[in-house]
C-alpha atoms as a PDB file:
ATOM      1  CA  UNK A   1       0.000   0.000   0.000  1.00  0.00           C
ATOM      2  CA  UNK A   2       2.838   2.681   1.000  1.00  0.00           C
ATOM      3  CA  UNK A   3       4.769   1.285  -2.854  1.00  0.00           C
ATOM      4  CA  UNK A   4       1.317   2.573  -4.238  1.00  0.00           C
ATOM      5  CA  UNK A   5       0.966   6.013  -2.114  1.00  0.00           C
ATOM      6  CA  UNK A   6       4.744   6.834  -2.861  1.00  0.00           C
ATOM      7  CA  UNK A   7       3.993   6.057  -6.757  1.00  0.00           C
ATOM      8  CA  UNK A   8       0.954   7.889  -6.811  1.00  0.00           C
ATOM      9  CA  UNK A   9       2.441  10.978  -5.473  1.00  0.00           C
ATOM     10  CA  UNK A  10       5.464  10.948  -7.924  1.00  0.00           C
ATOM     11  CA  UNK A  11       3.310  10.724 -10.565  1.00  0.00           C
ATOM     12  CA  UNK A  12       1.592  13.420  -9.445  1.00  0.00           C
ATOM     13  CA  UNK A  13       4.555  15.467  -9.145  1.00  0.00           C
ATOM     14  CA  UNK A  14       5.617  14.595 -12.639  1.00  0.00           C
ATOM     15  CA  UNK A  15       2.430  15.567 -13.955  1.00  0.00           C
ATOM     16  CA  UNK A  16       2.881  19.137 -12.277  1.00  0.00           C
ATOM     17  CA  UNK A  17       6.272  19.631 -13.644  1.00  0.00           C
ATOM     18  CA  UNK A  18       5.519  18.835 -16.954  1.00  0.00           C
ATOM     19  CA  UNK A  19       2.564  20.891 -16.534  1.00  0.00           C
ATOM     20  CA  UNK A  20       1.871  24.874 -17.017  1.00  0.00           C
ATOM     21  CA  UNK A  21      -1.096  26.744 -15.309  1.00  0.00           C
ATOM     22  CA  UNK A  22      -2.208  29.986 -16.401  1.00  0.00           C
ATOM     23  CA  UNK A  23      -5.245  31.906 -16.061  1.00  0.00           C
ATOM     24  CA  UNK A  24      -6.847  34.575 -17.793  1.00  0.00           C
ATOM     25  CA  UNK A  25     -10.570  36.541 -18.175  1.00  0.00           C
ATOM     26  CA  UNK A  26     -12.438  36.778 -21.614  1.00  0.00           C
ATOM     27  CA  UNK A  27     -15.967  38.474 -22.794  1.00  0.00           C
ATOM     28  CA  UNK A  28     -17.892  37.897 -26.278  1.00  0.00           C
ATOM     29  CA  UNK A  29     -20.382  38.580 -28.180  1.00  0.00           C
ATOM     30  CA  UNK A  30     -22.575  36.800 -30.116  1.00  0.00           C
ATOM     31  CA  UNK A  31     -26.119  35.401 -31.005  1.00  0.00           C
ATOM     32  CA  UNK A  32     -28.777  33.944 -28.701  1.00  0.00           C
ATOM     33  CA  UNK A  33     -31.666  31.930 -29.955  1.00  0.00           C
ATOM     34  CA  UNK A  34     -33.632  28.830 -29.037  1.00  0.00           C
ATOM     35  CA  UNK A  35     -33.687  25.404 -30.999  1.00  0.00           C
ATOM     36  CA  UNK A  36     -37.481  25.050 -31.228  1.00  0.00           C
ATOM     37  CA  UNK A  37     -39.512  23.423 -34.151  1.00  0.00           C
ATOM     38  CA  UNK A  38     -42.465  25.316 -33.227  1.00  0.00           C
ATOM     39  CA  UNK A  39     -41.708  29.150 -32.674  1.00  0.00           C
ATOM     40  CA  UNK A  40     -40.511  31.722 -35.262  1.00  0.00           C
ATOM     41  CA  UNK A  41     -37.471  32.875 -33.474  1.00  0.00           C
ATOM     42  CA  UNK A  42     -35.790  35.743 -34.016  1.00  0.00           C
ATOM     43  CA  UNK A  43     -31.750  35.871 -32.375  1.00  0.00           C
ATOM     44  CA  UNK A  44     -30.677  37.902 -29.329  1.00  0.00           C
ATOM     45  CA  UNK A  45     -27.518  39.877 -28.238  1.00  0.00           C
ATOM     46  CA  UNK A  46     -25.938  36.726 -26.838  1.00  0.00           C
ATOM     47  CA  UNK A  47     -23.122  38.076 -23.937  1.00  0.00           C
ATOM     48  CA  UNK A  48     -20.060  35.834 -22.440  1.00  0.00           C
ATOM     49  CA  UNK A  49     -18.004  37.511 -19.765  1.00  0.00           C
ATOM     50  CA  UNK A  50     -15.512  35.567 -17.484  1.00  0.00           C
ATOM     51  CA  UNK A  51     -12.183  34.187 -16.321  1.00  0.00           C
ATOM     52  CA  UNK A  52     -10.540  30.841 -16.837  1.00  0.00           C
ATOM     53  CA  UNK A  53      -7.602  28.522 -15.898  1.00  0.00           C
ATOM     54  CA  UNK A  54      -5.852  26.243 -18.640  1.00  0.00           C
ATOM     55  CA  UNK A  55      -4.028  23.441 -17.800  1.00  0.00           C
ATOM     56  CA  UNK A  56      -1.410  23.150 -20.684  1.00  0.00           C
ATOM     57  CA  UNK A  57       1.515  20.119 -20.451  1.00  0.00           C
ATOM     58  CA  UNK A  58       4.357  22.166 -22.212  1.00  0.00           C
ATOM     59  CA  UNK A  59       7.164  20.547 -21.349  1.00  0.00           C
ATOM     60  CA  UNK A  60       5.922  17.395 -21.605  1.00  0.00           C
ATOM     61  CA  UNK A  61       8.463  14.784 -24.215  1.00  0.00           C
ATOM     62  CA  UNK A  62       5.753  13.849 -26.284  1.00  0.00           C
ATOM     63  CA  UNK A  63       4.815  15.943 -28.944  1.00  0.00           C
ATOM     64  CA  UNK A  64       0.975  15.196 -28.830  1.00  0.00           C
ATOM     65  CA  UNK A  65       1.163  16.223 -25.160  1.00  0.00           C
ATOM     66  CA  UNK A  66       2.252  19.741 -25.735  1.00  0.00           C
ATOM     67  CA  UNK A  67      -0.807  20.486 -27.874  1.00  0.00           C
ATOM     68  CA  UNK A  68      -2.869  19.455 -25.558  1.00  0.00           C
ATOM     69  CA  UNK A  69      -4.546  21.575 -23.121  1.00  0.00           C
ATOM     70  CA  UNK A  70      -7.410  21.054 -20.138  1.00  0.00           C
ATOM     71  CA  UNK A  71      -9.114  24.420 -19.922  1.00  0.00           C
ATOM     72  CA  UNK A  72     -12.122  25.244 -16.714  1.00  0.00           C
ATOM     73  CA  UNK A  73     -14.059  28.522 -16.534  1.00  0.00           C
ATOM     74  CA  UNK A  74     -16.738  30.084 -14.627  1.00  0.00           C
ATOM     75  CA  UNK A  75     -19.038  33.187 -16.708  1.00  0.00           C
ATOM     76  CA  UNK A  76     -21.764  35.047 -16.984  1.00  0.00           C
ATOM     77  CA  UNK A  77     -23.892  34.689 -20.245  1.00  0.00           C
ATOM     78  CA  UNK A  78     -27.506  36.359 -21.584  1.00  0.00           C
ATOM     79  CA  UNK A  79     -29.493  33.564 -23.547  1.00  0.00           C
ATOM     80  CA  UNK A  80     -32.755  33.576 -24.706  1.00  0.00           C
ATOM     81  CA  UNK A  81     -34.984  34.696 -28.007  1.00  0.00           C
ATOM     82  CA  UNK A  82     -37.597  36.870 -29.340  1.00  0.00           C
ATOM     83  CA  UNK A  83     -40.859  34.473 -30.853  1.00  0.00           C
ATOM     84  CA  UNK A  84     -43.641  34.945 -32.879  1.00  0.00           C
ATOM     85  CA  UNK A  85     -46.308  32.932 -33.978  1.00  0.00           C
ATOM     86  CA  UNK A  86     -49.704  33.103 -36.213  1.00  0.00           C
ATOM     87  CA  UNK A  87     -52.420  30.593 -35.984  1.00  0.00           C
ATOM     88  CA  UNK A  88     -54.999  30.978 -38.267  1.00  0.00           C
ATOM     89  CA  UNK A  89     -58.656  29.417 -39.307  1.00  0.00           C
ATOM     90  CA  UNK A  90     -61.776  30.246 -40.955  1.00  0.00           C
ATOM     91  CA  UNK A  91     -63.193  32.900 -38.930  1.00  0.00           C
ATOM     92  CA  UNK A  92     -60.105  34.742 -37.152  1.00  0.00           C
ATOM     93  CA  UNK A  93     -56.066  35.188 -36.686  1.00  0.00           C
ATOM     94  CA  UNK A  94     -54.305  34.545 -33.241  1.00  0.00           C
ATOM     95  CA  UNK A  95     -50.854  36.036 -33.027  1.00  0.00           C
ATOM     96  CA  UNK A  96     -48.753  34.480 -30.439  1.00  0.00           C
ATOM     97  CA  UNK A  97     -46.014  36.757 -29.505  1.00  0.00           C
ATOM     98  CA  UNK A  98     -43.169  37.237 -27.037  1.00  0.00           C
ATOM     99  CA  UNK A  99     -40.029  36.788 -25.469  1.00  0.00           C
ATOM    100  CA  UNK A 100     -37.533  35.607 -22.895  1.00  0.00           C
ATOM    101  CA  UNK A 101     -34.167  37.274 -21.917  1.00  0.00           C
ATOM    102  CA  UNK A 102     -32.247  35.189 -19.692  1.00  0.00           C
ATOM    103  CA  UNK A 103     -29.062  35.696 -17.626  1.00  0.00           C
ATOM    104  CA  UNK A 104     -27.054  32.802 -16.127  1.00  0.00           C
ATOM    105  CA  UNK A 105     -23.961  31.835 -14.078  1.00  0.00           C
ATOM    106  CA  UNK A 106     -21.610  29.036 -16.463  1.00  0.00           C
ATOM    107  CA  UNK A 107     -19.507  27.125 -14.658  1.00  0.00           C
ATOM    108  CA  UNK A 108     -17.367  25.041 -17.140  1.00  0.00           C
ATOM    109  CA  UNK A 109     -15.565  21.988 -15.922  1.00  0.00           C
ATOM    110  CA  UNK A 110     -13.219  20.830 -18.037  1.00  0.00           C
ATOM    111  CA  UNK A 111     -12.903  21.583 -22.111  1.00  0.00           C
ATOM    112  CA  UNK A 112     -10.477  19.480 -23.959  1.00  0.00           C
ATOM    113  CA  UNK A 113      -8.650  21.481 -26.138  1.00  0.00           C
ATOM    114  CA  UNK A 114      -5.578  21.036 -29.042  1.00  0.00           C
ATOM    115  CA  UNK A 115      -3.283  23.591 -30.342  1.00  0.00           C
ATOM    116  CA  UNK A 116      -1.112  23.681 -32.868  1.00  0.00           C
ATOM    117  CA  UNK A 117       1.488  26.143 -33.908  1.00  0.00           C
ATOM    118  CA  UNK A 118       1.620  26.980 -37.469  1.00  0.00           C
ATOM    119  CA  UNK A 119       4.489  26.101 -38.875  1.00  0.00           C
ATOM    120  CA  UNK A 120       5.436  29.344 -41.027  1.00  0.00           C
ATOM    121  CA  UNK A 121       8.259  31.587 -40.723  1.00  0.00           C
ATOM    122  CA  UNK A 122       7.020  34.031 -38.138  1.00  0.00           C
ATOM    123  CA  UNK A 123       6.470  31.985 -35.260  1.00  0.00           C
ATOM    124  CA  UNK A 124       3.878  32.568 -32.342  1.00  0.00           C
ATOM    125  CA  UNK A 125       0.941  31.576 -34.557  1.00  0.00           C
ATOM    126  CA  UNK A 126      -1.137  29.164 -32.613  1.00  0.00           C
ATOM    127  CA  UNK A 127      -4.568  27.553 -33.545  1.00  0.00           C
ATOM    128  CA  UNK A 128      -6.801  25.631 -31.559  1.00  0.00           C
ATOM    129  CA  UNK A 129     -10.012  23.685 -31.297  1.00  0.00           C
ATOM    130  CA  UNK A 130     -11.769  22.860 -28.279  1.00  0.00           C
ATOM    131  CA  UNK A 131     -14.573  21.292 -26.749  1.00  0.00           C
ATOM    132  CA  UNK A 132     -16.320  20.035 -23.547  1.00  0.00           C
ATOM    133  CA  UNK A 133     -19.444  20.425 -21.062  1.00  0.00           C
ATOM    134  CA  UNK A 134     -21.030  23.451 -19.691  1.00  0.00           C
ATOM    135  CA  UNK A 135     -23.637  23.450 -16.255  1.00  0.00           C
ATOM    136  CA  UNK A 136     -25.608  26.922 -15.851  1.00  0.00           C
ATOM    137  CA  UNK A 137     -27.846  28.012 -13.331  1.00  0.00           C
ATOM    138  CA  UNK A 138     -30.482  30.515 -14.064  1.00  0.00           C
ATOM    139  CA  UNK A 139     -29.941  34.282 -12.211  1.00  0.00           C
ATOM    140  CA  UNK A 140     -32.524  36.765 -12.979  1.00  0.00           C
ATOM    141  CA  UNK A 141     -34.155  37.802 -16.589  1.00  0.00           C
ATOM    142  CA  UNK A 142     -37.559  38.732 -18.000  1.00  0.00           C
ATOM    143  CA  UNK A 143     -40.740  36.770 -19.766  1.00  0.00           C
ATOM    144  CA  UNK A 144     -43.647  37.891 -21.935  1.00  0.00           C
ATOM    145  CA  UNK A 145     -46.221  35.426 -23.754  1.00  0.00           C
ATOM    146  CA  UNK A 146     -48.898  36.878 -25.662  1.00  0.00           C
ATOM    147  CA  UNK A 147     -51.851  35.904 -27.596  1.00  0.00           C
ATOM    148  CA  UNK A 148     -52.963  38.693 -29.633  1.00  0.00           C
ATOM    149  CA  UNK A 149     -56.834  38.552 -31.325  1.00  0.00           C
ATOM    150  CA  UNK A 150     -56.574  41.305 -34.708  1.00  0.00           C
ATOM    151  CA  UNK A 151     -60.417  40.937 -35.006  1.00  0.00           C
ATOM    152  CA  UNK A 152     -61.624  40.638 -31.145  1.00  0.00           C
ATOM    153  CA  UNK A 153     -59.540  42.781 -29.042  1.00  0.00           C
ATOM    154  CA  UNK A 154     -61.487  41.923 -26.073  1.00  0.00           C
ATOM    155  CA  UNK A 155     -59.878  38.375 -26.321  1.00  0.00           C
ATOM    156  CA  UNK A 156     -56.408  39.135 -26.333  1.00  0.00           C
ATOM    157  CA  UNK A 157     -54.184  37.617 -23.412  1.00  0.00           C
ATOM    158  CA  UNK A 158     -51.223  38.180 -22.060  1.00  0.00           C
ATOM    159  CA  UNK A 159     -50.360  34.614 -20.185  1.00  0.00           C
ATOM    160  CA  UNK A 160     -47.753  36.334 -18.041  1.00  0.00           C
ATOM    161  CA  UNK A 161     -49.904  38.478 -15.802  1.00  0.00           C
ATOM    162  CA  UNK A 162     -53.312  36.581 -16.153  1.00  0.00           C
ATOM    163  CA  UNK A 163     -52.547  34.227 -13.883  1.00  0.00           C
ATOM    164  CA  UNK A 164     -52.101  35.571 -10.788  1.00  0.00           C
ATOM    165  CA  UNK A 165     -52.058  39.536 -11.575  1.00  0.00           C
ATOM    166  CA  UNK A 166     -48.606  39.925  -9.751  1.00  0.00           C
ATOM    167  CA  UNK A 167     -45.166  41.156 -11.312  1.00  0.00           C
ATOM    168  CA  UNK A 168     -43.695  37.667 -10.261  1.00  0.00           C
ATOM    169  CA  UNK A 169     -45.363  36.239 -13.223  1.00  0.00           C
ATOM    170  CA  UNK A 170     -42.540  38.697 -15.315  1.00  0.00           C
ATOM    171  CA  UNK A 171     -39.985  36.703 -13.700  1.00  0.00           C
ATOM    172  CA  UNK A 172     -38.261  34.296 -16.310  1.00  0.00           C
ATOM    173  CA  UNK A 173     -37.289  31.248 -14.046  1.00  0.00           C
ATOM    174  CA  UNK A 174     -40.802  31.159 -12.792  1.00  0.00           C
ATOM    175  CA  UNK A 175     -41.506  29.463 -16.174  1.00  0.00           C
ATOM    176  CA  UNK A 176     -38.203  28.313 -17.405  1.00  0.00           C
ATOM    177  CA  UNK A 177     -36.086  25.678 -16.002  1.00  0.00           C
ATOM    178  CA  UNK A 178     -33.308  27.280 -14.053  1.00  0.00           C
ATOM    179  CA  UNK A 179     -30.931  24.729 -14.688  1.00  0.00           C
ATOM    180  CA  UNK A 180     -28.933  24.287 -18.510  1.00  0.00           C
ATOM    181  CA  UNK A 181     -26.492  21.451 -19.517  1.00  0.00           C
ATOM    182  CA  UNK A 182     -24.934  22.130 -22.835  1.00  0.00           C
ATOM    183  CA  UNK A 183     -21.732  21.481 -24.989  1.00  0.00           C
ATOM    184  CA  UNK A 184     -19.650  23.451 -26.062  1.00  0.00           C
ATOM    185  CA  UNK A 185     -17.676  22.947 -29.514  1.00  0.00           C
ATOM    186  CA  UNK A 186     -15.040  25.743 -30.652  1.00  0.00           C
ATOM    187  CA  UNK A 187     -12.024  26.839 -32.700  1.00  0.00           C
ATOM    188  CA  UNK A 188      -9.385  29.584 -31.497  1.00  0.00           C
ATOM    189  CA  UNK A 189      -6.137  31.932 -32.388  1.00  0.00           C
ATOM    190  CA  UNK A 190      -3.955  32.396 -30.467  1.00  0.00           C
ATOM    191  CA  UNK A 191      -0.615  34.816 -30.448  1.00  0.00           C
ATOM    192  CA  UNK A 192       1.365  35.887 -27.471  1.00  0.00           C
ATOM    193  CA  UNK A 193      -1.028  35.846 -24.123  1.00  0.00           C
ATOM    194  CA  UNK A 194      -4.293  37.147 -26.486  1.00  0.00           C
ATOM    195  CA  UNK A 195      -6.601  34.514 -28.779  1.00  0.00           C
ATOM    196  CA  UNK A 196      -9.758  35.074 -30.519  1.00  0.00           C
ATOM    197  CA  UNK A 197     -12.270  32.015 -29.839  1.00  0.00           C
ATOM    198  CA  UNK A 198     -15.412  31.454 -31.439  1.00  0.00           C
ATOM    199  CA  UNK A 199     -17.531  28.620 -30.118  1.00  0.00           C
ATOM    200  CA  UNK A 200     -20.966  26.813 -29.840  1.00  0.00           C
ATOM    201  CA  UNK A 201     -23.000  26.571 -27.326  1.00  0.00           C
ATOM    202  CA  UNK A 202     -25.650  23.870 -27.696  1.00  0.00           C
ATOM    203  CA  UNK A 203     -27.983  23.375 -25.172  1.00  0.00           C
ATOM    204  CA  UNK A 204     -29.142  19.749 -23.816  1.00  0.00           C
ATOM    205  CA  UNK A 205     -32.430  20.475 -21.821  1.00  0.00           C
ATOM    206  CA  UNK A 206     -35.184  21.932 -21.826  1.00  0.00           C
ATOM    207  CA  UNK A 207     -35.700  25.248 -21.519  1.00  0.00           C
ATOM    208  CA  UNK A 208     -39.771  25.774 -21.474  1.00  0.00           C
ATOM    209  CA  UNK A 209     -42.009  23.535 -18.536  1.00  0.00           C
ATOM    210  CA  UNK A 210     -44.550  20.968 -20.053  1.00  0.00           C
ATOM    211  CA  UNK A 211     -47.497  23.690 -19.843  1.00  0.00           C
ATOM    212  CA  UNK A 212     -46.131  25.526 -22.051  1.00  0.00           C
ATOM    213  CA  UNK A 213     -49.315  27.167 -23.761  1.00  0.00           C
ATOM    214  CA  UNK A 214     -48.530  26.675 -27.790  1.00  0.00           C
ATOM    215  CA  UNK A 215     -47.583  23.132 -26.454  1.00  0.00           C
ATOM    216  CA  UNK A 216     -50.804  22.585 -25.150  1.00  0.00           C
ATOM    217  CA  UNK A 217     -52.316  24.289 -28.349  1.00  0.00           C
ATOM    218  CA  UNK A 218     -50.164  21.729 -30.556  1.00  0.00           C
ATOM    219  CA  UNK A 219     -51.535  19.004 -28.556  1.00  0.00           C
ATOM    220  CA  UNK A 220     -55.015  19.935 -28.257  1.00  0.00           C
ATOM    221  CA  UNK A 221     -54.876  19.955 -32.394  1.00  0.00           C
ATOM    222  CA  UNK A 222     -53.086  16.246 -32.746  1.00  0.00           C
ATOM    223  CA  UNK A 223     -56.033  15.388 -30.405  1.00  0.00           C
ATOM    224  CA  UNK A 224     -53.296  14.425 -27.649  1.00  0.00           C
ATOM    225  CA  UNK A 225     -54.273  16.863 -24.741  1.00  0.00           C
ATOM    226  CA  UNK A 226     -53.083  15.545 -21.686  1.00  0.00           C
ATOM    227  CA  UNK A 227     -49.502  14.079 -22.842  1.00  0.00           C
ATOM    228  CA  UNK A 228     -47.730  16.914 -25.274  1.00  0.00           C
ATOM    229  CA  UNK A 229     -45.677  14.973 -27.155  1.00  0.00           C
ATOM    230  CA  UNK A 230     -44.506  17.862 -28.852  1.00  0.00           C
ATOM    231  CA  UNK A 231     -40.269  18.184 -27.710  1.00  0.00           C
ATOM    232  CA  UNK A 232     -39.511  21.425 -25.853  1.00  0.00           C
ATOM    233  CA  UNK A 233     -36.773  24.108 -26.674  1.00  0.00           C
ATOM    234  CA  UNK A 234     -32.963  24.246 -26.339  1.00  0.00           C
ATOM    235  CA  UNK A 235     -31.313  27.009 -25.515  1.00  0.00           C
ATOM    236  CA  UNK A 236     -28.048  27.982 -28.409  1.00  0.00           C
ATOM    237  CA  UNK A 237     -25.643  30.882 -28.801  1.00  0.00           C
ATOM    238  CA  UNK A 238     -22.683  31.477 -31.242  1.00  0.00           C
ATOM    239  CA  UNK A 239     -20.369  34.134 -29.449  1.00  0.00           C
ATOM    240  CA  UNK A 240     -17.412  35.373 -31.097  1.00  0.00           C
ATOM    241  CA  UNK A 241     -14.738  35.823 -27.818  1.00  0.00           C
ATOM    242  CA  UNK A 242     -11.521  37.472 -26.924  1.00  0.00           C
ATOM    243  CA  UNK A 243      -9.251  36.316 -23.961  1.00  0.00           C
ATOM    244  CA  UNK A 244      -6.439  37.638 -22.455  1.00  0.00           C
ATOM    245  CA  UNK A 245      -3.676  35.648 -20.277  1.00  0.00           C
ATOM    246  CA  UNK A 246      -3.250  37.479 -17.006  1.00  0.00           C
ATOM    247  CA  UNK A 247      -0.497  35.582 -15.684  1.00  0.00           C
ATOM    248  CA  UNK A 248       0.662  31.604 -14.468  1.00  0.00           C
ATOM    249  CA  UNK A 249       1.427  29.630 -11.203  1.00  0.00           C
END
């Protein structure tokens, strides 16, 4: 058992030598939608703004170990989308419109990443691709679903406030689900302690409840009222990111 400790801990100890730590801050901008097969969407000013710490092996005697890198992160991001929706039939139009602006907290665990300097005369030219998981837990942001009636004004609903008549009903997590699993998939530049990123963000739950109203609508129509069978949103950005390496341990 001590044979295993003492081999455990030089390994460990190898692995830190070989290994560099920096860390660093970035912010980007982008578009924000949702991945829904029943909404019109229209994109959002997506936002990333954080700090990271990449775990690079650059001394390491292998030549596939120096490109690769283990990067974790923690940052504040807006999701969410603007929607719009007409239903018609033979006697009137019903507009379905509205949105949801959401901010979260990203913590990102690990990403995976590779990077390669180009081999050309200047040197310093590094590229990069990337990707890994991403948790996010819902902060604060707002809601609005309407259901607008063209010909009969005295019909039109707005789902938000109807229900109880309070401001809470504004709120976006009180209809959303306030926690987001996603993945995210990137490429990046790199030259000197700067890079330029840009990188996917592809949601892997849910982002509306099961009551969802146009669900319910949907299912009324396929005669299946009580079980929606209809899938529900995922959130998605594409942000375009700059980083900058503050310093190393």
């Amino acid at each position: 058992m001590k044979r295993i400790t003492i081999l455990a801990l030089l390994a460990t100890a190898t692995l830190y030598a070989s290994a560099q730590l920096t860390y660093g801050v970035r912010a980007g901008l982008g578009l924000a939608t949702m991945k829904d097969d029943l909404s019109t969407h229209r994109p959002i000013l997506g936002v990333n703004a954080g700090a990271y710490l990449d775990y690079s092996f650059a001394w390491s005697e292998s030549v596939i170990g120096q490109m690769i890198h283990l990067q974790a992160g923690l940052n504040m991001m807006r999701r969410g989308c603007d929607y719009r929706n007409v239903f018609e039939n033979v006697t009137d139009i019903s507009i379905r419109t509205g949105h949801y602006h959401a901010w979260y907290l990203q913590m990102v665990p690990v990403t995976l990443g590779f990077q390669y300097e180009l081999p050309i005369r200047s040197p310093g030219h590094v590229v990069g691709f990337f990707v890994g998981p991403a948790v996010s837990v819902g902060l604060f942001g707002s809601y609005e679903d309407r259901m607008v009636h063209p010909h009969s004004p005295d019909r039109n609903t707005n789902y938000d406030i109807a229900r109880d008549g309070t401001s809470d009903d504004l709120k976006v997590f009180n209809h959303l689900n306030r926690l987001d699993a996603s993945i995210l998939v990137g490429f990046s530049y790199h030259r000197g302690k700067a890079a330029l990123s840009f990188h996917i963000d592809h949601g892997l739950t849910a982002t509306s409840e099961s009551d969802d109203i146009l669900r319910i609508i949907e299912s009324q129509q396929a005669g299946n009222a009580e079980h929606p069978q209809v899938p529900n949103g995922h959130n998605a950005a594409y942000i375009l990111s700059f980083s900058y390496q503050l310093g190393k341990f």
